[in-house]
C-alpha atoms as a PDB file:
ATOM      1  CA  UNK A   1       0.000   0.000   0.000  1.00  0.00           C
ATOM      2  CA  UNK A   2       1.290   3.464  -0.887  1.00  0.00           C
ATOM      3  CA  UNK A   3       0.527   6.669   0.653  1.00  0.00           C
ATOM      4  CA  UNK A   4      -1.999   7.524  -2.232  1.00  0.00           C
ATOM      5  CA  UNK A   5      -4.582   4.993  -1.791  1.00  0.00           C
ATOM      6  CA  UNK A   6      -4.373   4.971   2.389  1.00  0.00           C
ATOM      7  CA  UNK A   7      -5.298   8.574   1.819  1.00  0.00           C
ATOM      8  CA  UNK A   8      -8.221   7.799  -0.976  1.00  0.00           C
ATOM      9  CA  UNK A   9      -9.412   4.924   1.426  1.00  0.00           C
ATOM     10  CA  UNK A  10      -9.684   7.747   4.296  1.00  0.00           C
ATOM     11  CA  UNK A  11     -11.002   9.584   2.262  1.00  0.00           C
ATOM     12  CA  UNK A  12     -13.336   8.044   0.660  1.00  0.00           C
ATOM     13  CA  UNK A  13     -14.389   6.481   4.859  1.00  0.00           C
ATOM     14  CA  UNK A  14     -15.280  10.129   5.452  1.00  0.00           C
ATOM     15  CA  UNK A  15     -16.967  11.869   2.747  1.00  0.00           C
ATOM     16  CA  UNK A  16     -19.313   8.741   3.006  1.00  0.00           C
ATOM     17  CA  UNK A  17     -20.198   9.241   7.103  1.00  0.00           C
ATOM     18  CA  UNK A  18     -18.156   5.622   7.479  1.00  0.00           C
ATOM     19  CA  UNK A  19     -16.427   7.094  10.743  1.00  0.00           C
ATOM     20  CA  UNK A  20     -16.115   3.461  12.238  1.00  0.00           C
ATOM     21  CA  UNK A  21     -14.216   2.173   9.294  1.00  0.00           C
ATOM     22  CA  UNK A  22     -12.513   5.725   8.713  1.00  0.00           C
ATOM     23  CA  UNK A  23     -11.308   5.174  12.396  1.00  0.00           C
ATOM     24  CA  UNK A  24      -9.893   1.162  11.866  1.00  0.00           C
ATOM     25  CA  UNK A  25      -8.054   2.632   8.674  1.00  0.00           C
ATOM     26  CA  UNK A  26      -6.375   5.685  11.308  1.00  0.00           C
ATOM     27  CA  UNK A  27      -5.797   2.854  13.658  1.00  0.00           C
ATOM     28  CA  UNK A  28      -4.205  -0.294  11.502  1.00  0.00           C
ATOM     29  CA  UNK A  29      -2.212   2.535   9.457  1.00  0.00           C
ATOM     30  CA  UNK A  30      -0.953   0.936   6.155  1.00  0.00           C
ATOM     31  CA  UNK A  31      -1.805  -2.400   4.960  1.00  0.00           C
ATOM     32  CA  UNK A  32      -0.420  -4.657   2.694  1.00  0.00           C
ATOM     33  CA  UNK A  33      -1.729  -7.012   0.151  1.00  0.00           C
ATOM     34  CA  UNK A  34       0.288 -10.525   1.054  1.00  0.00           C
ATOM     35  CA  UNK A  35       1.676 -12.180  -1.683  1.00  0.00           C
ATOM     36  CA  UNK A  36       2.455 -15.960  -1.867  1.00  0.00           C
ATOM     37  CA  UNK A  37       5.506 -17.772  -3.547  1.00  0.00           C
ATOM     38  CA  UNK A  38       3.935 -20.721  -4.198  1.00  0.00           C
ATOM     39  CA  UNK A  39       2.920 -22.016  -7.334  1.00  0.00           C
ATOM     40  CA  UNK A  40      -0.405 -21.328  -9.109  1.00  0.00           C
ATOM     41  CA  UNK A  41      -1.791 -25.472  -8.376  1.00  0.00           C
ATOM     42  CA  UNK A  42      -0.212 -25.739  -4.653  1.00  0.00           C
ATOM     43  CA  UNK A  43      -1.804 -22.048  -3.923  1.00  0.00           C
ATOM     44  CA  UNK A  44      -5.358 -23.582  -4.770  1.00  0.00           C
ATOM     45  CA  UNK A  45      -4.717 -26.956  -2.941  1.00  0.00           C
ATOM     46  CA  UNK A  46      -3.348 -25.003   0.158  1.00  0.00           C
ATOM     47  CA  UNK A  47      -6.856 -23.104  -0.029  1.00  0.00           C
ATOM     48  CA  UNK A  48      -8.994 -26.596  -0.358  1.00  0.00           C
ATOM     49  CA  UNK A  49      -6.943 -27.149   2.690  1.00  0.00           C
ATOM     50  CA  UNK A  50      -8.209 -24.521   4.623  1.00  0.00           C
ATOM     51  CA  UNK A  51     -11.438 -24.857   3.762  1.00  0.00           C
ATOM     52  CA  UNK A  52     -14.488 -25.612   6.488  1.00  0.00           C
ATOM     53  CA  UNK A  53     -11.609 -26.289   9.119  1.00  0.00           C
ATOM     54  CA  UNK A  54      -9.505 -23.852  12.055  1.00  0.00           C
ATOM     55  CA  UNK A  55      -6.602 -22.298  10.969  1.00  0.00           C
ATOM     56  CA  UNK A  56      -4.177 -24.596  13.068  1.00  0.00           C
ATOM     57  CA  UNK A  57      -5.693 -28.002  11.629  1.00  0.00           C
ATOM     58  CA  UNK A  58      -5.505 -26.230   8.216  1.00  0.00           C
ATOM     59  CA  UNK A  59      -1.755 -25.534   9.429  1.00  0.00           C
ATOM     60  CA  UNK A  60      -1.025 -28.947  10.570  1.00  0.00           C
ATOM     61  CA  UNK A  61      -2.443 -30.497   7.452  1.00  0.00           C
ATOM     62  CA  UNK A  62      -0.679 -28.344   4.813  1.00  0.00           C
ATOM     63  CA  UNK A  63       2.676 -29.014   6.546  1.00  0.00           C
ATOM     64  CA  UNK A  64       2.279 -32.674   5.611  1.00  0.00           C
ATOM     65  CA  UNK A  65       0.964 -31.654   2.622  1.00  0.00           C
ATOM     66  CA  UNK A  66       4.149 -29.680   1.354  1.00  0.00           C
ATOM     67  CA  UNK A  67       6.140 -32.546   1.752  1.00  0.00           C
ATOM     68  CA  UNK A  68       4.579 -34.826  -0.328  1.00  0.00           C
ATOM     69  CA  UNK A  69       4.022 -31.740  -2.945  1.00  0.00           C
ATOM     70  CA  UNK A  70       8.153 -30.922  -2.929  1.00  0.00           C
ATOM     71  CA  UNK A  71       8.267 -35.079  -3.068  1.00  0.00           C
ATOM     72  CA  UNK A  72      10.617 -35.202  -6.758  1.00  0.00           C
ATOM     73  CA  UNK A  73       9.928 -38.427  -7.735  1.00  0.00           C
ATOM     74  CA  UNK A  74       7.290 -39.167  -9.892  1.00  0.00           C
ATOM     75  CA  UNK A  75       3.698 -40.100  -8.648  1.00  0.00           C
ATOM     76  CA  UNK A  76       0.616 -41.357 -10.046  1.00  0.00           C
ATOM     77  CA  UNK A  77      -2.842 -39.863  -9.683  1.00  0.00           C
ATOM     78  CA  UNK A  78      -4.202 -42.865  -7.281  1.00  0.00           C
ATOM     79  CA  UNK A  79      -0.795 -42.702  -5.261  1.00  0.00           C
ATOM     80  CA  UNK A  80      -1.131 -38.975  -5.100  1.00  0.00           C
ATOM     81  CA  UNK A  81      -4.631 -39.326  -4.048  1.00  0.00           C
ATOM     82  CA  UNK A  82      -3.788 -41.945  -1.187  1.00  0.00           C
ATOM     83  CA  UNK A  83      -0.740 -39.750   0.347  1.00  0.00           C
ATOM     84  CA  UNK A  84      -2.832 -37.084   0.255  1.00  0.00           C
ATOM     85  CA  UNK A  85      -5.456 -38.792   2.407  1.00  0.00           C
ATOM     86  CA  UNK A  86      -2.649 -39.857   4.465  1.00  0.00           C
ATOM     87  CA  UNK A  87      -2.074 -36.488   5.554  1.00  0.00           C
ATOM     88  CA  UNK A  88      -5.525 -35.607   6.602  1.00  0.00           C
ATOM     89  CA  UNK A  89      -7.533 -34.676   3.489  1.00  0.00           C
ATOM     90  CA  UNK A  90     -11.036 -35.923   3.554  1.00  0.00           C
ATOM     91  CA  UNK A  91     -11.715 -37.955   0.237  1.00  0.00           C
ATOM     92  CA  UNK A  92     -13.495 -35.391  -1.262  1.00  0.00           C
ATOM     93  CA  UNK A  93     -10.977 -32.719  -0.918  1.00  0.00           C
ATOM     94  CA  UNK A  94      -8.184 -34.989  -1.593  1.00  0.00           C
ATOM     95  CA  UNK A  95      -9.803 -35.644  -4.685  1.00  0.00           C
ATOM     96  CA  UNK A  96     -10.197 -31.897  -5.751  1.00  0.00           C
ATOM     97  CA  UNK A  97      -6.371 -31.483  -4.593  1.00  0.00           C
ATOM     98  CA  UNK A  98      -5.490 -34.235  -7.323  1.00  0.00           C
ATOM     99  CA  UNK A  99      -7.492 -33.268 -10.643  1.00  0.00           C
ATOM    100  CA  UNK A 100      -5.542 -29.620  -9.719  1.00  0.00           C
ATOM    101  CA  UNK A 101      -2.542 -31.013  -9.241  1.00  0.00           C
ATOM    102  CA  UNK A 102      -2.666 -33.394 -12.104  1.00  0.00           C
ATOM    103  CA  UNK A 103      -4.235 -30.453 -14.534  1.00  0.00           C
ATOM    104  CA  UNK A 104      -1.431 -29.613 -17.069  1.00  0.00           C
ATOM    105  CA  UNK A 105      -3.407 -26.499 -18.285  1.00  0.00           C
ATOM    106  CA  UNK A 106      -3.155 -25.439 -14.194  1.00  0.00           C
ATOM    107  CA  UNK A 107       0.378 -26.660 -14.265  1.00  0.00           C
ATOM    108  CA  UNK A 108       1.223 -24.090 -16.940  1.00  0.00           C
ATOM    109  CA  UNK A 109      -0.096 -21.119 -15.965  1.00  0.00           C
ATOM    110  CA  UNK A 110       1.874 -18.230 -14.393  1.00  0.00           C
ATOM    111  CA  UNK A 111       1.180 -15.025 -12.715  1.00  0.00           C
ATOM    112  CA  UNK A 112       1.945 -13.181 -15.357  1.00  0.00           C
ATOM    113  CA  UNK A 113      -0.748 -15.360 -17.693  1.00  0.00           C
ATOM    114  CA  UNK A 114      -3.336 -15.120 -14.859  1.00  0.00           C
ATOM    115  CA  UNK A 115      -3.561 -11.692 -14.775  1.00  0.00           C
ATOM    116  CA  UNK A 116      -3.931 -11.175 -18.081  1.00  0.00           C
ATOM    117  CA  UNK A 117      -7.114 -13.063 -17.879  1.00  0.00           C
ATOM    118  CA  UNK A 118     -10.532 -10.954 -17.400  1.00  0.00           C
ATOM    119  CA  UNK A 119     -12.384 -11.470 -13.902  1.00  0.00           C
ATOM    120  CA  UNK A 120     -14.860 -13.462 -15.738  1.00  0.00           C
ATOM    121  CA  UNK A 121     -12.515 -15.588 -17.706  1.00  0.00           C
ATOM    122  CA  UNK A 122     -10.497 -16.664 -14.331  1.00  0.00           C
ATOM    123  CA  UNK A 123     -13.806 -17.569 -12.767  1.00  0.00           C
ATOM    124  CA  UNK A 124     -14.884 -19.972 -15.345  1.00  0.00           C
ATOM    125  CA  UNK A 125     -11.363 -21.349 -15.561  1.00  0.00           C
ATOM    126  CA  UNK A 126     -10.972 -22.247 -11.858  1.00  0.00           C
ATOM    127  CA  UNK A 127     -14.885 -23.094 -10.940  1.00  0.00           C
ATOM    128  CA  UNK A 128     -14.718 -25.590 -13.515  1.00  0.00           C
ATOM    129  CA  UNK A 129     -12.883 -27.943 -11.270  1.00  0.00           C
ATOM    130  CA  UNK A 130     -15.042 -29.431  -7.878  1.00  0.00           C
ATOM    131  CA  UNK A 131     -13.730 -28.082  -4.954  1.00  0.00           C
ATOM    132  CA  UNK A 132     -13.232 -24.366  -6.210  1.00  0.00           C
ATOM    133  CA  UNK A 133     -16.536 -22.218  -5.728  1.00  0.00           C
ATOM    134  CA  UNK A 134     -16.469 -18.201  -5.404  1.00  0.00           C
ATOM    135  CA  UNK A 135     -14.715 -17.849  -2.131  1.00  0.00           C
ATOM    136  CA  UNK A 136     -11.854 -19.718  -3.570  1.00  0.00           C
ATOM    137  CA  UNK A 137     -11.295 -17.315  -6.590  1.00  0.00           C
ATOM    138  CA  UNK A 138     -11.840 -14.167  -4.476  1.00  0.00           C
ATOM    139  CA  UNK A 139      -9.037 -15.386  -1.987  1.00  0.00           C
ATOM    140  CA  UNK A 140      -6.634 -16.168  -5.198  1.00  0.00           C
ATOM    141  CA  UNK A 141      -7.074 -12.834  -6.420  1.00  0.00           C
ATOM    142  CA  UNK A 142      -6.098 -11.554  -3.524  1.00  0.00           C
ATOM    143  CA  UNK A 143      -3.654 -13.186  -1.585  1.00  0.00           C
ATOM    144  CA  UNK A 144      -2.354 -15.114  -5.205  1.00  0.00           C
ATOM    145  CA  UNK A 145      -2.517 -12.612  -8.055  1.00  0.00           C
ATOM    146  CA  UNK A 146      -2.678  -9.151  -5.519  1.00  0.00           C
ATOM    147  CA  UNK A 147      -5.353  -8.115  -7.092  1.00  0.00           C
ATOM    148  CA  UNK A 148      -6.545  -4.956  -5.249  1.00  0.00           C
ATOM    149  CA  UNK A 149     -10.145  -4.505  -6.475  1.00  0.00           C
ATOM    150  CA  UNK A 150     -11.787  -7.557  -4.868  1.00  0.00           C
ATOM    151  CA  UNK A 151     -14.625  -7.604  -2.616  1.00  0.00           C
ATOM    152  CA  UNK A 152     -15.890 -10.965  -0.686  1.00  0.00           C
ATOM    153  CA  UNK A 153     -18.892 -10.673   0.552  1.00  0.00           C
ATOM    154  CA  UNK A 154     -19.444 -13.889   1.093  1.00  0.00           C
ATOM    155  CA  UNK A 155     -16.634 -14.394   3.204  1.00  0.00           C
ATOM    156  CA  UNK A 156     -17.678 -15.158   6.930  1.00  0.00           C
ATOM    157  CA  UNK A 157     -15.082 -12.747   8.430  1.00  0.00           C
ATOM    158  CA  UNK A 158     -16.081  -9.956   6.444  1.00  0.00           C
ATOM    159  CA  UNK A 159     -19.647 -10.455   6.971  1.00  0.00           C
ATOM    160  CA  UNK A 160     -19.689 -10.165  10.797  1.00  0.00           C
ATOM    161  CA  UNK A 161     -16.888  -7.486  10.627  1.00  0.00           C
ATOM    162  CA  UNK A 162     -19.316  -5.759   8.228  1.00  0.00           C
ATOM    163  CA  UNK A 163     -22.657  -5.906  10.904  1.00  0.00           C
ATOM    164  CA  UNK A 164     -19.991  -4.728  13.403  1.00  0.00           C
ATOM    165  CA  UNK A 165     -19.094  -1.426  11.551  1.00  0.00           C
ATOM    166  CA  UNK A 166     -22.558  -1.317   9.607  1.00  0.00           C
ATOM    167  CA  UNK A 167     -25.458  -2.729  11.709  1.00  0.00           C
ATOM    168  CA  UNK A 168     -28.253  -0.701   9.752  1.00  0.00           C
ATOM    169  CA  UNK A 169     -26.590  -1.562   6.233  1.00  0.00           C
ATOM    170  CA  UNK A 170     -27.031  -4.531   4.106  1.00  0.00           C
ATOM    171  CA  UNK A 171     -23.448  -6.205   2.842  1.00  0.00           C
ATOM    172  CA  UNK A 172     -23.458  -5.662  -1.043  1.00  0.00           C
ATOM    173  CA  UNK A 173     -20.754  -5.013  -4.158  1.00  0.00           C
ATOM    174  CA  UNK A 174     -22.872  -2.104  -4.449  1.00  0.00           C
ATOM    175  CA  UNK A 175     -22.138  -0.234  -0.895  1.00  0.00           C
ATOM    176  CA  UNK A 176     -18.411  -0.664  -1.231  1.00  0.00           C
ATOM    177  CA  UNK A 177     -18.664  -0.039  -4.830  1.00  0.00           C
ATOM    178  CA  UNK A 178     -17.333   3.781  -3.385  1.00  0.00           C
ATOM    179  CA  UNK A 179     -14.455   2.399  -2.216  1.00  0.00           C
ATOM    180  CA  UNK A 180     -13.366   0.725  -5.965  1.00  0.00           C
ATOM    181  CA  UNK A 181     -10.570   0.227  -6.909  1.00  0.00           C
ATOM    182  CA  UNK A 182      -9.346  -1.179  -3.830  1.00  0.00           C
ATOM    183  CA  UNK A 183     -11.643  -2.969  -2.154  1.00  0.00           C
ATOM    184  CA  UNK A 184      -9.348  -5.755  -1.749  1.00  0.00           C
ATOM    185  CA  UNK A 185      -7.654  -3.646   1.151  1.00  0.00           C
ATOM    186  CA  UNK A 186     -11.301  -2.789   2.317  1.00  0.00           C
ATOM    187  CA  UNK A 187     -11.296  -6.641   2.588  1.00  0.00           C
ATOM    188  CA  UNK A 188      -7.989  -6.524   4.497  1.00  0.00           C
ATOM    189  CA  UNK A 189      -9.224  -3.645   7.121  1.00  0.00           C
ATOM    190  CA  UNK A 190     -12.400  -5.782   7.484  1.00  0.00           C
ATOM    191  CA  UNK A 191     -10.808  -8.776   8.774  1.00  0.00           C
ATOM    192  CA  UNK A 192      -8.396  -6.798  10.686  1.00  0.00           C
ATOM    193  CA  UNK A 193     -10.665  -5.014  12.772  1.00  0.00           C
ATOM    194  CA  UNK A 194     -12.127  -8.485  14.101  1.00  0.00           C
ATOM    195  CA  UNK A 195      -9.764  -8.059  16.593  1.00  0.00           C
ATOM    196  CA  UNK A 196      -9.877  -4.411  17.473  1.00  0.00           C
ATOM    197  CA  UNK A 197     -12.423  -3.166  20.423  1.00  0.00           C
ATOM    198  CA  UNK A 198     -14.732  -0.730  18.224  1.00  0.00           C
END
């Protein structure tokens, strides 16, 4: 985050009578968008993961996980699929970790290529496989590709972080709409302020 858009998000929280969230921006300062080094496939496995489960298990799991991913030797798609139970996936999301990691057209793609992709084009690609619904794309674009313009409403966390700051106002694209093109930091303030005392 650069001085420009903590000073549009501010902003932006005050000409619109958002004093609560104009207040969590003053009080978490700058934030920035995370970006992982993994690759493209073991991002979206690392997110089927997570999904449905506490952070630690999630933790606990993908450790195990990692090693059979950084495993060199080659492995088949039932092998992979076994191992991968072995470390704690349920069958079903063992199963959606395999048809990703044994996708070549997934195993090709780079950052660069994924962002060259429209919003629309990048949610057909990835909700074609089981396992990857709307949630999953939104947290790619943001913690994968940095995208800065993405809001998820459906997310959990920013729902009740939402009621907290805005108990008369419905959750919608369209209220934080105002705060394009970086809602994706809108996102991060959201989840952030879970643990502030507002």
């Amino acid at each position: 985050m650069d001085q420009q858009i903590y000073n549009y998000l501010l902003k932006t929280a005050k000409s619109n009578n958002h004093l609560k969230l104009y207040k969590i921006i003053q009080t978490l300062g700058f934030i920035n968008l995370p970006s992982s080094r993994l690759t493209f496939r073991h991002y979206l496995v690392r997110t089927i993961v997570g999904q449905q489960i506490s952070t630690k298990a999630a933790e606990s799991i993908w450790k195990k996980v990692e090693i059979v991913l950084k495993s060199k030797q080659k492995i088949s798609k039932k092998n992979l699929f076994l191992s991968l139970r072995e470390c704690g996936l349920s069958e079903r999301k063992a199963n959606y970790s395999t048809a990703i990691l044994m996708d070549e057209t997934i195993q090709k793609l780079s950052k660069k290529k994924l962002l060259l992709m429209d919003l629309d084009e990048y949610k057909h690609m990835l909700t074609s496989f089981h396992g990857v619904g709307p949630w999953t794309v939104e947290m790619s674009r943001i913690f994968y590709l940095g995208d800065e313009d993405i809001l998820s409403e459906g997310d959990y966390g920013i729902q009740v972080a939402h009621n907290r700051i805005f108990p008369l106002e419905k959750i919608s694209k369209d209220f934080y709409q105002r705060y394009s093109p970086f809602r994706s930091y809108i996102c991060l303030y959201l989840w952030r302020s879970l643990n502030l005392d507002i």
